[in-house]
N, C-alpha and C. Protein backbone atom coordinates (compact mmCIF):
# COMPACT_ATOMS: atom_id res chain seq x y z
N UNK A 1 0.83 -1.18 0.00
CA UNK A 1 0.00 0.00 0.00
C UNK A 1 0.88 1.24 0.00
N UNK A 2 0.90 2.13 -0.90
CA UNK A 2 2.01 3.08 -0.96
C UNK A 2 0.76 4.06 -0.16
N UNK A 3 1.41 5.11 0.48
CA UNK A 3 0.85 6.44 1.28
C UNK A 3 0.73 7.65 0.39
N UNK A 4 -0.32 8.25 0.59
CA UNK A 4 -0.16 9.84 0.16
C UNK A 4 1.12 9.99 -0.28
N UNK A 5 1.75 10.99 -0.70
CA UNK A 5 2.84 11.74 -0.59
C UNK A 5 2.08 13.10 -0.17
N UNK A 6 2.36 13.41 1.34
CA UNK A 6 2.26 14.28 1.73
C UNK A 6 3.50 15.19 2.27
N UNK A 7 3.85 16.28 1.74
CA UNK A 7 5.31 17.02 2.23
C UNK A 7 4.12 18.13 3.53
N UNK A 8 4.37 17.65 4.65
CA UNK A 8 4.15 18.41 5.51
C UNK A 8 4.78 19.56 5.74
N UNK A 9 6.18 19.90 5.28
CA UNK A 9 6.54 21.09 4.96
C UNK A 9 7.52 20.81 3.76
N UNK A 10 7.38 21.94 3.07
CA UNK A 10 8.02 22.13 1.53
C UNK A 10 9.42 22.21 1.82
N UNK A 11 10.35 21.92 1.27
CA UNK A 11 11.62 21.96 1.65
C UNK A 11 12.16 24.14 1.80
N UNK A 12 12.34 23.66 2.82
CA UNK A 12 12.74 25.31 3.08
C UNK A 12 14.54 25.01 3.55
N UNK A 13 14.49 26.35 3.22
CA UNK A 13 16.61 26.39 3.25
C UNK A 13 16.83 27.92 3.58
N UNK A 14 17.65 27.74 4.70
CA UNK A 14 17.74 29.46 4.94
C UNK A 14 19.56 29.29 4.52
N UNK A 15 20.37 30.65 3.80
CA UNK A 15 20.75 30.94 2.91
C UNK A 15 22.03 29.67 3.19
N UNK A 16 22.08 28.63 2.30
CA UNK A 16 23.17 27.57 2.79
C UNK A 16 23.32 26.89 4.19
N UNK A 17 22.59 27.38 5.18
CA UNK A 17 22.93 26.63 6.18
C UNK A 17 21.55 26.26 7.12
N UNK A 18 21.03 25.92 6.62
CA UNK A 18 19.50 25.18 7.02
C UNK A 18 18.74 24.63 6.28
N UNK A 19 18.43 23.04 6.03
CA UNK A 19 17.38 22.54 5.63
C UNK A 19 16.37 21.87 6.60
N UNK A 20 14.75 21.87 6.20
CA UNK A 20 13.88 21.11 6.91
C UNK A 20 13.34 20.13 5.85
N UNK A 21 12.77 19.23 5.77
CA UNK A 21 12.02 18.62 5.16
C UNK A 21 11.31 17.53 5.95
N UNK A 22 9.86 17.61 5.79
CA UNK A 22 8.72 16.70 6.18
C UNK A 22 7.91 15.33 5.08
N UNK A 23 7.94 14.13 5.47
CA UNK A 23 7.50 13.34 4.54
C UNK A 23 6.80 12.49 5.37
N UNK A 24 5.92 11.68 4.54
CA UNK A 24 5.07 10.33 4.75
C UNK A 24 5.59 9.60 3.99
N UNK A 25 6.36 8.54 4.67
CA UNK A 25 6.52 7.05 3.78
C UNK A 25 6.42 5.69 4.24
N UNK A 26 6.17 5.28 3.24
CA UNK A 26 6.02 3.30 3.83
C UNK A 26 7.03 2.72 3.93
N UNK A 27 7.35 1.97 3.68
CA UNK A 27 8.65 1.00 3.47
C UNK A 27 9.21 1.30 3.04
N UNK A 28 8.77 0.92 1.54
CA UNK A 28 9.63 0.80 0.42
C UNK A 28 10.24 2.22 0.16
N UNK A 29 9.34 3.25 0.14
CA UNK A 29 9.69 5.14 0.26
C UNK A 29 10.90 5.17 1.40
N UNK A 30 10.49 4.62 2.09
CA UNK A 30 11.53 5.03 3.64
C UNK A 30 12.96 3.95 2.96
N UNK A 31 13.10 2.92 2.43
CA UNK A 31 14.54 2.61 1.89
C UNK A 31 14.92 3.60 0.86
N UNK A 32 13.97 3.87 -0.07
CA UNK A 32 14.71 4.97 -1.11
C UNK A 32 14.68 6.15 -0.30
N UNK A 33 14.53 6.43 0.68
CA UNK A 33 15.00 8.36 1.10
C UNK A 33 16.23 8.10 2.09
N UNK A 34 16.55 6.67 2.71
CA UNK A 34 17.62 6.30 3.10
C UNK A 34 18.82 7.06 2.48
N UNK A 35 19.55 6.54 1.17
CA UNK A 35 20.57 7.32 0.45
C UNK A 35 20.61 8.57 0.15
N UNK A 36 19.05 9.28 -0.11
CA UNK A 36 19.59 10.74 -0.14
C UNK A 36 19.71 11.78 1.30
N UNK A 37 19.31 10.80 2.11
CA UNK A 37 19.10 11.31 3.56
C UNK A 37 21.11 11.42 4.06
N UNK A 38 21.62 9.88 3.67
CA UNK A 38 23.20 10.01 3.85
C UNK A 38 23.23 10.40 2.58
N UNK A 39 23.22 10.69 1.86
CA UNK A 39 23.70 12.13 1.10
C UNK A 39 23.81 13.55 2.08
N UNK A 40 22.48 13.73 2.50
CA UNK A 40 22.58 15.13 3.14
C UNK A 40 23.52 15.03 4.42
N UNK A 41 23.73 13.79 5.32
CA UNK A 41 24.84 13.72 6.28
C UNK A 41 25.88 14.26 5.64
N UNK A 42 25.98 13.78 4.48
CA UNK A 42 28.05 14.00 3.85
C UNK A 42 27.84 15.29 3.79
N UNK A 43 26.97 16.21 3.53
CA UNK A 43 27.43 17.60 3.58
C UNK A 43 26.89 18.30 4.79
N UNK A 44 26.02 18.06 6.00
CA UNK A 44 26.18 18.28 7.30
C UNK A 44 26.45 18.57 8.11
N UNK A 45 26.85 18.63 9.50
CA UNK A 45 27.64 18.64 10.79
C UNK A 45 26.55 17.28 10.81
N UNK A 46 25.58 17.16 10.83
CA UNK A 46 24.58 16.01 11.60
C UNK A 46 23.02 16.66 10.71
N UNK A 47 22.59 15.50 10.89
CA UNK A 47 21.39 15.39 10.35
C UNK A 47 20.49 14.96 11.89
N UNK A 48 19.27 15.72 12.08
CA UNK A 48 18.32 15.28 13.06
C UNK A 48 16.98 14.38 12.42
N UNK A 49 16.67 13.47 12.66
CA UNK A 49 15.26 13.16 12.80
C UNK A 49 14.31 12.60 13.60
N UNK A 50 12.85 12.86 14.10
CA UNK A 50 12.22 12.27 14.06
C UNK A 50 11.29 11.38 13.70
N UNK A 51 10.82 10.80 14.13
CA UNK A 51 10.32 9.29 13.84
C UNK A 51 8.82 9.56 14.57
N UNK A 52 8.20 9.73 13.60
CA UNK A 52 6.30 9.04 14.73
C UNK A 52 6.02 8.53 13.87
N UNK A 53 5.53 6.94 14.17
CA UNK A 53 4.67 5.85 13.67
C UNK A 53 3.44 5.80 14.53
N UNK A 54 2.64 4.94 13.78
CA UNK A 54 1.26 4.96 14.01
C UNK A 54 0.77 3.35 13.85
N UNK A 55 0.20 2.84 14.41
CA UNK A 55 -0.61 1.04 14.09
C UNK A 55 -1.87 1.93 15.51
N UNK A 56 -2.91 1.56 14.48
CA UNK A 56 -4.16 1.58 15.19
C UNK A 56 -4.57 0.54 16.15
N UNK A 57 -3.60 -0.66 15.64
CA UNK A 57 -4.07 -1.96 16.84
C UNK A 57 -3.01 -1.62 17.54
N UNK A 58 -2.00 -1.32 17.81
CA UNK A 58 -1.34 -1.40 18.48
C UNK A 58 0.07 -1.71 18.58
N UNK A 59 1.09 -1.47 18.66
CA UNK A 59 2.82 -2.42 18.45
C UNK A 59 2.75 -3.73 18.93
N UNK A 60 3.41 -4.53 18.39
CA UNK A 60 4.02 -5.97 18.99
C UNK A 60 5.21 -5.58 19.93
N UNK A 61 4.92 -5.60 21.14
CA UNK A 61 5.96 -4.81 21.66
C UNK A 61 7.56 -5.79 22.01
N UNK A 62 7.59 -6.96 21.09
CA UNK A 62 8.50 -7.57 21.66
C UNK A 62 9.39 -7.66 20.10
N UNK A 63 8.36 -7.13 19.29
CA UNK A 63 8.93 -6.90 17.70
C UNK A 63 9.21 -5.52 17.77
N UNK A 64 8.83 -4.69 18.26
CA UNK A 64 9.38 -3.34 18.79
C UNK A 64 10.47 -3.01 19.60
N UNK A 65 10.55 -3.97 20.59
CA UNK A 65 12.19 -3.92 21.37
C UNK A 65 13.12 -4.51 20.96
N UNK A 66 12.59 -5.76 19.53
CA UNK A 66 14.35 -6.75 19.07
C UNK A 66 14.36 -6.08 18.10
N UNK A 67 13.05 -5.56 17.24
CA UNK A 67 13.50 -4.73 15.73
C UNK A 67 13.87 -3.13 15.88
N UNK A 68 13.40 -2.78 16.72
CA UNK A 68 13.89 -1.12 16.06
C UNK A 68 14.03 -0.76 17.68
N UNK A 69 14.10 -0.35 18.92
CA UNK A 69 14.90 0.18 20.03
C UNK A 69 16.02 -0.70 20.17
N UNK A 70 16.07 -1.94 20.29
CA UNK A 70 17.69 -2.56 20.82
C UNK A 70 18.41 -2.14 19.44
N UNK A 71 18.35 -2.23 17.99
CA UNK A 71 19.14 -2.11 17.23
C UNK A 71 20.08 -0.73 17.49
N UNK A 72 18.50 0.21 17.92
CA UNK A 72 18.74 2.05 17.55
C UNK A 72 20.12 1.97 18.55
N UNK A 73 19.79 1.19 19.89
CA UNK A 73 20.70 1.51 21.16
C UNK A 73 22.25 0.49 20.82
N UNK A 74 21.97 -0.25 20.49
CA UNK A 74 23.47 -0.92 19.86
C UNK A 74 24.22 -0.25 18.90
N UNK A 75 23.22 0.97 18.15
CA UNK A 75 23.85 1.41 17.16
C UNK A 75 23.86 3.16 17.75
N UNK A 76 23.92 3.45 18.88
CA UNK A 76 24.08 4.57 19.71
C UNK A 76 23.88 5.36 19.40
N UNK A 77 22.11 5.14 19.15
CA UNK A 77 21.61 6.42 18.15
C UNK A 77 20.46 6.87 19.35
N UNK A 78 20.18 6.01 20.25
CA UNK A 78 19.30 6.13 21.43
C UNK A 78 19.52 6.06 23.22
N UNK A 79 18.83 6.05 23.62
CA UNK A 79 19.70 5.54 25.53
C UNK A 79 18.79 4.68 25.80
């Protein structure tokens, strides 16, 4: 099921040294914005993001702590 493409905010840039950009993606969107995302690291100090997901039933919370928090924290991107 691909999502909207919704840009919650338009890419704004203040003169060379600020970008924002807002997106909705699924999967497959979220592996392709992977590479241009480390693209924008290589020219950087750091790249920030957040993350809000959504499941109306609810997380598997034990597929939530081996798939995506223990990895984030092994990979010392979290505490």
């Amino acid at each position: 099921m691909l999502l909207p493409r919704t840009a919650v905010t338009t890419p704004r840039a203040t003169p060379d040294k600020f970008l924002e950009l807002a997106f909705t993606a699924d999967r497959d969107q979220l592996y392709a914005a992977c590479s241009a995302i480390a693209k924008l690291a290589d020219c950087a100090d750091n790249v920030s993001l957040v993350i809000r997901a959504e499941n109306p039933e609810g997380f598997d919370q034990t597929k939530l702590q081996n798939g995506v928090i223990d990895p984030l924290r092994e990979a010392d991107l979290i505490d």
